[in-house]
ModelCIF file with pLDDT and N, C-alpha, C, O atoms, coordinates in Angstrom:
data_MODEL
#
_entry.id   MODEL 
#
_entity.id                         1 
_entity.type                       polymer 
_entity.pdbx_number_of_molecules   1 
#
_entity_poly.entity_id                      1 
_entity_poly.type                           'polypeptide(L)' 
_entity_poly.nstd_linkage                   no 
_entity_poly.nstd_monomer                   no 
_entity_poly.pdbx_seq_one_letter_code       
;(UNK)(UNK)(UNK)(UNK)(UNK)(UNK)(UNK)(UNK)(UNK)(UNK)(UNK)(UNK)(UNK)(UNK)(UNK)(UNK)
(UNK)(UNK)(UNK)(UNK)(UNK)(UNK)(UNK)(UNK)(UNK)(UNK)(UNK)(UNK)(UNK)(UNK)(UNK)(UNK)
;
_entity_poly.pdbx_seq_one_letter_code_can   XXXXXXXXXXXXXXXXXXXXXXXXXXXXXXXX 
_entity_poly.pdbx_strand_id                 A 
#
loop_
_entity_poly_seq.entity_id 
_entity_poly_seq.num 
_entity_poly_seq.mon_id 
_entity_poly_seq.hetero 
1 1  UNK n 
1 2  UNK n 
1 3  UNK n 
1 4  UNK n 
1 5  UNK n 
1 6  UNK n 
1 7  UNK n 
1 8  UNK n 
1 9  UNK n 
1 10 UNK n 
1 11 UNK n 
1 12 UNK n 
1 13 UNK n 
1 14 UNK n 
1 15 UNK n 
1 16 UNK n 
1 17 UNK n 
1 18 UNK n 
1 19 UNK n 
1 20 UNK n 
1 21 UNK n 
1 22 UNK n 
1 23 UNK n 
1 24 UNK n 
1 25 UNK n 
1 26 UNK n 
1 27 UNK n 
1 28 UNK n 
1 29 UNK n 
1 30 UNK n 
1 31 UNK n 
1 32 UNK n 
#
_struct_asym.id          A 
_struct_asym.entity_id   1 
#
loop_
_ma_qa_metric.id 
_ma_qa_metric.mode 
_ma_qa_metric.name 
_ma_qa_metric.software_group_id 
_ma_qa_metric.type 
1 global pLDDT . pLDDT 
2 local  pLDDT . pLDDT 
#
_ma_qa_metric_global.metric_id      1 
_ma_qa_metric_global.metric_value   93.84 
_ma_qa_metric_global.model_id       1 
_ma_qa_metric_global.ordinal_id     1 
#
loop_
_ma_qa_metric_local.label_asym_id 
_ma_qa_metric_local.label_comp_id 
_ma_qa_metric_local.label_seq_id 
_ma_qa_metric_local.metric_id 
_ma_qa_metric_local.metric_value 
_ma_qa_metric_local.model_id 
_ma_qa_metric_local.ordinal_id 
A UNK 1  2 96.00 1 1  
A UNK 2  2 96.00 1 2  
A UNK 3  2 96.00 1 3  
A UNK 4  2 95.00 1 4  
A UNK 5  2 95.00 1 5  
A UNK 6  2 94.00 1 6  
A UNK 7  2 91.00 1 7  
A UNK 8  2 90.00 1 8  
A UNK 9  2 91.00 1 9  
A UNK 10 2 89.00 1 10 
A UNK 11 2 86.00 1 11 
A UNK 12 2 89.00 1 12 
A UNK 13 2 89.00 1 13 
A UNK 14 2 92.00 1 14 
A UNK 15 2 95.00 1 15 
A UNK 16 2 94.00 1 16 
A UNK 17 2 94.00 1 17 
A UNK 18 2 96.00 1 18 
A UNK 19 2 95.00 1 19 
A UNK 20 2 95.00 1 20 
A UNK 21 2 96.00 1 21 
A UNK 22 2 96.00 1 22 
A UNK 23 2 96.00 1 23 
A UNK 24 2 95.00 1 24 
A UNK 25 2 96.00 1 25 
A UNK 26 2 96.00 1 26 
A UNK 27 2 95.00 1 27 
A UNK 28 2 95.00 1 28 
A UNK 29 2 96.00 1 29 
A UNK 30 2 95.00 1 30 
A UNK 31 2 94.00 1 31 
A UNK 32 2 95.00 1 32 
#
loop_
_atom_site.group_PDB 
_atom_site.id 
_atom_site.type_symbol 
_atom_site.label_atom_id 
_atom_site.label_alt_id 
_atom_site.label_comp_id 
_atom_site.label_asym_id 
_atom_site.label_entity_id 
_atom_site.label_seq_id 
_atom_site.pdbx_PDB_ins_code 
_atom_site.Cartn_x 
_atom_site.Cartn_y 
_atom_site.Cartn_z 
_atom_site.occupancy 
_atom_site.B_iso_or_equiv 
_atom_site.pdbx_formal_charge 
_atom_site.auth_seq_id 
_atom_site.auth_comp_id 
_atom_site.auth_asym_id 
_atom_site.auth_atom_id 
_atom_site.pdbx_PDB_model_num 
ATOM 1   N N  . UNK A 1 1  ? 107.324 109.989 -162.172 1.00 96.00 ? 1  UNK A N  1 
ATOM 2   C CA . UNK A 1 1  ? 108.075 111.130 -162.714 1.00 96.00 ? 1  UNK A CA 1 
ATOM 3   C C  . UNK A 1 1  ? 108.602 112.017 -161.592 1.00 96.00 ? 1  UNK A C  1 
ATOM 4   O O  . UNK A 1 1  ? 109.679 112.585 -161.417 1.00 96.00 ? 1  UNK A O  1 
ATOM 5   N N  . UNK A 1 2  ? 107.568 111.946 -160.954 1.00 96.00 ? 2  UNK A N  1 
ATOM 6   C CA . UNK A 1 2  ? 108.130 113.339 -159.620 1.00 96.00 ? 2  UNK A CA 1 
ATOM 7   C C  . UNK A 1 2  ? 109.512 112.754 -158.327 1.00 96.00 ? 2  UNK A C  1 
ATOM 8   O O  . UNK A 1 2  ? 110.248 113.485 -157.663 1.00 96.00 ? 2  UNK A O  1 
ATOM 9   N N  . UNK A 1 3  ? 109.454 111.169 -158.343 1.00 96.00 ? 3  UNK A N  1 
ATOM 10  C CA . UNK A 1 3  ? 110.676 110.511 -157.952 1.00 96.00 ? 3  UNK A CA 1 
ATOM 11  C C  . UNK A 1 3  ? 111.590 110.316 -159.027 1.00 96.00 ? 3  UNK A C  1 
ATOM 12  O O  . UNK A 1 3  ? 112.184 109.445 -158.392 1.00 96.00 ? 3  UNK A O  1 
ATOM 13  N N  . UNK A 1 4  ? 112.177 110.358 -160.014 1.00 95.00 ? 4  UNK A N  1 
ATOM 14  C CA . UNK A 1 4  ? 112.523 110.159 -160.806 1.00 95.00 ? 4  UNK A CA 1 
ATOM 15  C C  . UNK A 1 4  ? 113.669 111.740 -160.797 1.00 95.00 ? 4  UNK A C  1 
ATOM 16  O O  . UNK A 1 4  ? 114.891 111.831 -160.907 1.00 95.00 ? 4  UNK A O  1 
ATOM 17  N N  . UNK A 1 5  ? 112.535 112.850 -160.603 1.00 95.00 ? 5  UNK A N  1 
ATOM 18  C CA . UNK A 1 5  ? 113.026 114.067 -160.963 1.00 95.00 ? 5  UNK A CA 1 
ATOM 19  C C  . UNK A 1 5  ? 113.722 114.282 -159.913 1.00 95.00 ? 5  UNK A C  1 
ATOM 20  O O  . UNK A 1 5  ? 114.837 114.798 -159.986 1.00 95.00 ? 5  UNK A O  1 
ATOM 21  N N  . UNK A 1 6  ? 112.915 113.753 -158.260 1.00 94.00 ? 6  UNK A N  1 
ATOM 22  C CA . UNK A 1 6  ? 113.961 114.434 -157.242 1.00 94.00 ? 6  UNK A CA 1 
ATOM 23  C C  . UNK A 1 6  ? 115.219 113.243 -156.937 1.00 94.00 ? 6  UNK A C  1 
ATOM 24  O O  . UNK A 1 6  ? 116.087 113.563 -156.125 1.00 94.00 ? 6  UNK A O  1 
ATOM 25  N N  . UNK A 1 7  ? 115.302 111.746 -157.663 1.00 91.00 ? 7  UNK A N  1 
ATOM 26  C CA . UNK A 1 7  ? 116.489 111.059 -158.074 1.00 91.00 ? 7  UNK A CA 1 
ATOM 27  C C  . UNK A 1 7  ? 117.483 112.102 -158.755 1.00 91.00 ? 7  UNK A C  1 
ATOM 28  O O  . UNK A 1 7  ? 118.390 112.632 -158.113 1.00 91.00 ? 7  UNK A O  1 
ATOM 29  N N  . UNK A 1 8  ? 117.278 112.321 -159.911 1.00 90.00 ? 8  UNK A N  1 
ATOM 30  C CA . UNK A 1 8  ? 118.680 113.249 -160.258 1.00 90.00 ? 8  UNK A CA 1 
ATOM 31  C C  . UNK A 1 8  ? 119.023 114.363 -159.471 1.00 90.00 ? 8  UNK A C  1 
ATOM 32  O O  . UNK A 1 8  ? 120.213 114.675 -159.412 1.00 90.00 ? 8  UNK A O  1 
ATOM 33  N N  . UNK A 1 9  ? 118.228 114.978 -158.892 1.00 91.00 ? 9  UNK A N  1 
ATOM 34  C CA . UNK A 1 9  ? 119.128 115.953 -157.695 1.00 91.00 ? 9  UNK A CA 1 
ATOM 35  C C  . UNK A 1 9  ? 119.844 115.541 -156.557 1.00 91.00 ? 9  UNK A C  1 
ATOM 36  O O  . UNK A 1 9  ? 120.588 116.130 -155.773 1.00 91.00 ? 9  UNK A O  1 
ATOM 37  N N  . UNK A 1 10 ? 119.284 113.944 -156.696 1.00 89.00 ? 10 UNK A N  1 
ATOM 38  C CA . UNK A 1 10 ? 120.350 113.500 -155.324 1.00 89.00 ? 10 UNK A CA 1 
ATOM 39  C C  . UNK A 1 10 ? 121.206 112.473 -155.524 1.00 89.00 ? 10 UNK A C  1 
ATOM 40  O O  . UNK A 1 10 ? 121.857 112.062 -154.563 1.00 89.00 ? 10 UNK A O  1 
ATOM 41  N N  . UNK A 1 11 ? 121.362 111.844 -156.887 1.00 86.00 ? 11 UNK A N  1 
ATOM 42  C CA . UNK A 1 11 ? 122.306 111.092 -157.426 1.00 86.00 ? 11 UNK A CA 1 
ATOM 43  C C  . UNK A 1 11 ? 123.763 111.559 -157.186 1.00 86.00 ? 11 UNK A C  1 
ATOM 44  O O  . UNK A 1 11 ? 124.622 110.738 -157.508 1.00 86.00 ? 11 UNK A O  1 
ATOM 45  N N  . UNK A 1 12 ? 124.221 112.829 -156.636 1.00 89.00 ? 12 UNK A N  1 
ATOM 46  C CA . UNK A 1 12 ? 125.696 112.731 -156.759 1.00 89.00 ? 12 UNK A CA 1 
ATOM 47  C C  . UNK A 1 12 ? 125.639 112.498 -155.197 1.00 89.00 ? 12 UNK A C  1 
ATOM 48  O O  . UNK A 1 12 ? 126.741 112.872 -154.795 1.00 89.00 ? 12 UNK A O  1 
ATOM 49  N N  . UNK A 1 13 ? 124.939 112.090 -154.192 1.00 89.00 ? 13 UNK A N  1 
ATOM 50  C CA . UNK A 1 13 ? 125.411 111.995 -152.712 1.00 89.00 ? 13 UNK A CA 1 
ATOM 51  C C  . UNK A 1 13 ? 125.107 110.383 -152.733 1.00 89.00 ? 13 UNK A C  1 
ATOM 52  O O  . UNK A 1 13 ? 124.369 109.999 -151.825 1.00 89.00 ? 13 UNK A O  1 
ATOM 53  N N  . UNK A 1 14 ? 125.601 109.351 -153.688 1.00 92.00 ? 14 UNK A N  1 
ATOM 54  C CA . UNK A 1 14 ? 125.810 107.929 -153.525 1.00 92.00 ? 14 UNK A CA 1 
ATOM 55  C C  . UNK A 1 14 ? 124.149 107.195 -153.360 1.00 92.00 ? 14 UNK A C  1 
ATOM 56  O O  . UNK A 1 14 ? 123.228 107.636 -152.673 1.00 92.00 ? 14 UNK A O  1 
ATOM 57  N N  . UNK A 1 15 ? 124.150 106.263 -154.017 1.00 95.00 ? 15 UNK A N  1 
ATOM 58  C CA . UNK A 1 15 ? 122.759 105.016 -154.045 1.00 95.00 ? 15 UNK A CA 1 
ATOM 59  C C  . UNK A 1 15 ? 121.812 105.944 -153.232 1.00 95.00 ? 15 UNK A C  1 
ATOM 60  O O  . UNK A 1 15 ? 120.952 106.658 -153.747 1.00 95.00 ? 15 UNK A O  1 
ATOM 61  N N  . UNK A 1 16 ? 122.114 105.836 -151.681 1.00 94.00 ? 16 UNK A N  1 
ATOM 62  C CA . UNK A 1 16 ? 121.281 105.324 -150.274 1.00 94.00 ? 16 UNK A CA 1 
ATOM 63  C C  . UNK A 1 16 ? 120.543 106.712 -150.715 1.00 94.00 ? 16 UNK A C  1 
ATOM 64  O O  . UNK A 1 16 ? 119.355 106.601 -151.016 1.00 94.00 ? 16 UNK A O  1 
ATOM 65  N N  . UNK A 1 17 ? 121.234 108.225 -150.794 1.00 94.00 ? 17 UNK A N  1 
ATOM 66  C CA . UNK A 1 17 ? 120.677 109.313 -150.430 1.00 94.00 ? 17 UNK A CA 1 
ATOM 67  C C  . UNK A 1 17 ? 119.233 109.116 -152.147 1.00 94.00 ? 17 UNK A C  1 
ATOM 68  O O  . UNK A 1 17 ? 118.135 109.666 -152.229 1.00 94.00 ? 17 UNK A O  1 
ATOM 69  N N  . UNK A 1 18 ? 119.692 108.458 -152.860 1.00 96.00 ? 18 UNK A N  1 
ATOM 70  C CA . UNK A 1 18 ? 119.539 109.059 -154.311 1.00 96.00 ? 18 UNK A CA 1 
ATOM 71  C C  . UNK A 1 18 ? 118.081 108.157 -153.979 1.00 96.00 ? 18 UNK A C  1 
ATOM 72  O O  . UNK A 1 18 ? 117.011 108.703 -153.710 1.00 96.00 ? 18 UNK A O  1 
ATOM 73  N N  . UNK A 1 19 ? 118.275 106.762 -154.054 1.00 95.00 ? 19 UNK A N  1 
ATOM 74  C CA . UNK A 1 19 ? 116.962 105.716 -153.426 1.00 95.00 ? 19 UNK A CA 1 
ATOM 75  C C  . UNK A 1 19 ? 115.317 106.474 -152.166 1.00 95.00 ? 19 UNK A C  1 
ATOM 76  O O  . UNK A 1 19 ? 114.118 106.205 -152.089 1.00 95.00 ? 19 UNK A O  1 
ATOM 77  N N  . UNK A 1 20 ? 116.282 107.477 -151.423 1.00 95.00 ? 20 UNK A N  1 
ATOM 78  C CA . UNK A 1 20 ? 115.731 108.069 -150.326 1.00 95.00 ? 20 UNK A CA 1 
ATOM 79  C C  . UNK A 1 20 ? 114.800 109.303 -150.774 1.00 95.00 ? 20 UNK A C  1 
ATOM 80  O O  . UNK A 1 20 ? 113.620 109.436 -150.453 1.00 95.00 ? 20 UNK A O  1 
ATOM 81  N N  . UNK A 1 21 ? 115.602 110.237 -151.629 1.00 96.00 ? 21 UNK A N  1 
ATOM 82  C CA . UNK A 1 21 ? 114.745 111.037 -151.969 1.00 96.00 ? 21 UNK A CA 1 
ATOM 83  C C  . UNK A 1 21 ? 113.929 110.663 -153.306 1.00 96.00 ? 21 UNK A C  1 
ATOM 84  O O  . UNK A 1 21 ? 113.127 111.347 -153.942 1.00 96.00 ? 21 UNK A O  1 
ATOM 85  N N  . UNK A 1 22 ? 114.196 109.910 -153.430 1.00 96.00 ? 22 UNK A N  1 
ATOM 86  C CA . UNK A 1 22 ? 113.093 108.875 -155.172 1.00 96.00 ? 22 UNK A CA 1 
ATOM 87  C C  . UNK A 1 22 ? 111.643 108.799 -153.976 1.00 96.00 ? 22 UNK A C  1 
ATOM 88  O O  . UNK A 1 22 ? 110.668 109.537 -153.838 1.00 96.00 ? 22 UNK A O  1 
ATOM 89  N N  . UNK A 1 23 ? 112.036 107.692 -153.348 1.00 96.00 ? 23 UNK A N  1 
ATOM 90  C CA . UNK A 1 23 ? 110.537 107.237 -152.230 1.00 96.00 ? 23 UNK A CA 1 
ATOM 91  C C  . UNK A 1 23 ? 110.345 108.391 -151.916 1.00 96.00 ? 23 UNK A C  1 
ATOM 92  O O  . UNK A 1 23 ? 109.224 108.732 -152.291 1.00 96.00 ? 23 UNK A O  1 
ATOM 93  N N  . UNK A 1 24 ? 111.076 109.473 -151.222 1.00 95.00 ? 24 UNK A N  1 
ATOM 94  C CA . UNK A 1 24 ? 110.011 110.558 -150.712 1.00 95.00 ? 24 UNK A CA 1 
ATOM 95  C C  . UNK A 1 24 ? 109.610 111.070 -151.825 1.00 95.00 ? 24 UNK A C  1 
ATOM 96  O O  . UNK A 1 24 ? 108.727 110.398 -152.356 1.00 95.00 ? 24 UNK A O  1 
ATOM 97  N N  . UNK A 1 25 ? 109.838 111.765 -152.243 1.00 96.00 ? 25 UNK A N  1 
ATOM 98  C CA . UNK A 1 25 ? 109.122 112.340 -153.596 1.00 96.00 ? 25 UNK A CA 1 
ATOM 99  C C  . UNK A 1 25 ? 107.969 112.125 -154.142 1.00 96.00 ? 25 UNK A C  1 
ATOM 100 O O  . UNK A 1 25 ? 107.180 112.998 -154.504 1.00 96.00 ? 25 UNK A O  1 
ATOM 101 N N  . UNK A 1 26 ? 107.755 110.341 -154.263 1.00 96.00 ? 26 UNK A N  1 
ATOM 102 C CA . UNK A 1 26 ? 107.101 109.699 -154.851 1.00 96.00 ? 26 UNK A CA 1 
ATOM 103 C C  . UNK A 1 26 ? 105.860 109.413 -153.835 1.00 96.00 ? 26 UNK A C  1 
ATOM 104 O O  . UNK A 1 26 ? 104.758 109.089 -154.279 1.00 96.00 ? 26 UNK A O  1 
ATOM 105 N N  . UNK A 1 27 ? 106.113 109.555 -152.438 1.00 95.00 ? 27 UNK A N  1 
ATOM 106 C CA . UNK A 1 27 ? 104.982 109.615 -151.551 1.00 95.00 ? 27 UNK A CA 1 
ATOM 107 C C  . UNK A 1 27 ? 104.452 110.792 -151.305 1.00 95.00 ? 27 UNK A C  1 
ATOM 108 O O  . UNK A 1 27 ? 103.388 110.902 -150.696 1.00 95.00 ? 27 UNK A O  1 
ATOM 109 N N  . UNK A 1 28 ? 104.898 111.452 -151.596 1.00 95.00 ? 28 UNK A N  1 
ATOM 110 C CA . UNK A 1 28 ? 104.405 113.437 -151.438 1.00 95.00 ? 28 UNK A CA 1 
ATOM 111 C C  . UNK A 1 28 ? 103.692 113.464 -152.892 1.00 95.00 ? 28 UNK A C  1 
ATOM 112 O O  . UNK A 1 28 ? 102.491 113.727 -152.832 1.00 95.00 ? 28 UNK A O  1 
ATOM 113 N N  . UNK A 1 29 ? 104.168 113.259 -154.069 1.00 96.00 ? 29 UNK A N  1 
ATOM 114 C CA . UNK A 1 29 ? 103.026 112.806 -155.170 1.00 96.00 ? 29 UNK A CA 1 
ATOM 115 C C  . UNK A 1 29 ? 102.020 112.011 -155.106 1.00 96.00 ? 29 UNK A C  1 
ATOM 116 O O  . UNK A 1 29 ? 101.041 112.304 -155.794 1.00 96.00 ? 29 UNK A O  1 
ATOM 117 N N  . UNK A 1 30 ? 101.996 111.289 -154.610 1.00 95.00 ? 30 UNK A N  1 
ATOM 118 C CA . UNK A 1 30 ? 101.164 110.601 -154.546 1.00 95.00 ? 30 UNK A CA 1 
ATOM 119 C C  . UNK A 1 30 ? 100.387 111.136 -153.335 1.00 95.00 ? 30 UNK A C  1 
ATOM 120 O O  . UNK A 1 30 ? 99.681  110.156 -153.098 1.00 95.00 ? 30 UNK A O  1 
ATOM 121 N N  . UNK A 1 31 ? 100.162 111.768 -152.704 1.00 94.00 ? 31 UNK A N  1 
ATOM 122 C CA . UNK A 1 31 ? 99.605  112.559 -151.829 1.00 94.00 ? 31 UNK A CA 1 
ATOM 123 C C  . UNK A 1 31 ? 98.850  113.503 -152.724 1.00 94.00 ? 31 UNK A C  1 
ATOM 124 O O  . UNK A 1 31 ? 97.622  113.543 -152.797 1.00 94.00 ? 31 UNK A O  1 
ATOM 125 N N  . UNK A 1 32 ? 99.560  114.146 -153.296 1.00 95.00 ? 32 UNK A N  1 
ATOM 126 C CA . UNK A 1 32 ? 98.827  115.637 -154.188 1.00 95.00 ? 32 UNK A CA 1 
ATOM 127 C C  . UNK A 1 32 ? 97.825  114.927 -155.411 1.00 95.00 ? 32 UNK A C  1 
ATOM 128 O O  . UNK A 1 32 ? 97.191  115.646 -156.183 1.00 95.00 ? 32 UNK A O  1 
#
């Protein structure tokens, strides 16, 4: 969910950026 959520904030800067902040997101959750 928490990659998912920071996917739609970066979906309008094309695939690469949108893919990029999904994984980070999702490793900083998974941290907490």
């Amino acid at each position: 969910k928490s990659g998912a959520e920071a996917g739609a904030a970066a979906a309008d800067g094309g695939l690469s950026a949108l893919v990029t902040a999904v994984a980070q997101a999702a490793r900083e959750a998974l941290g907490r």
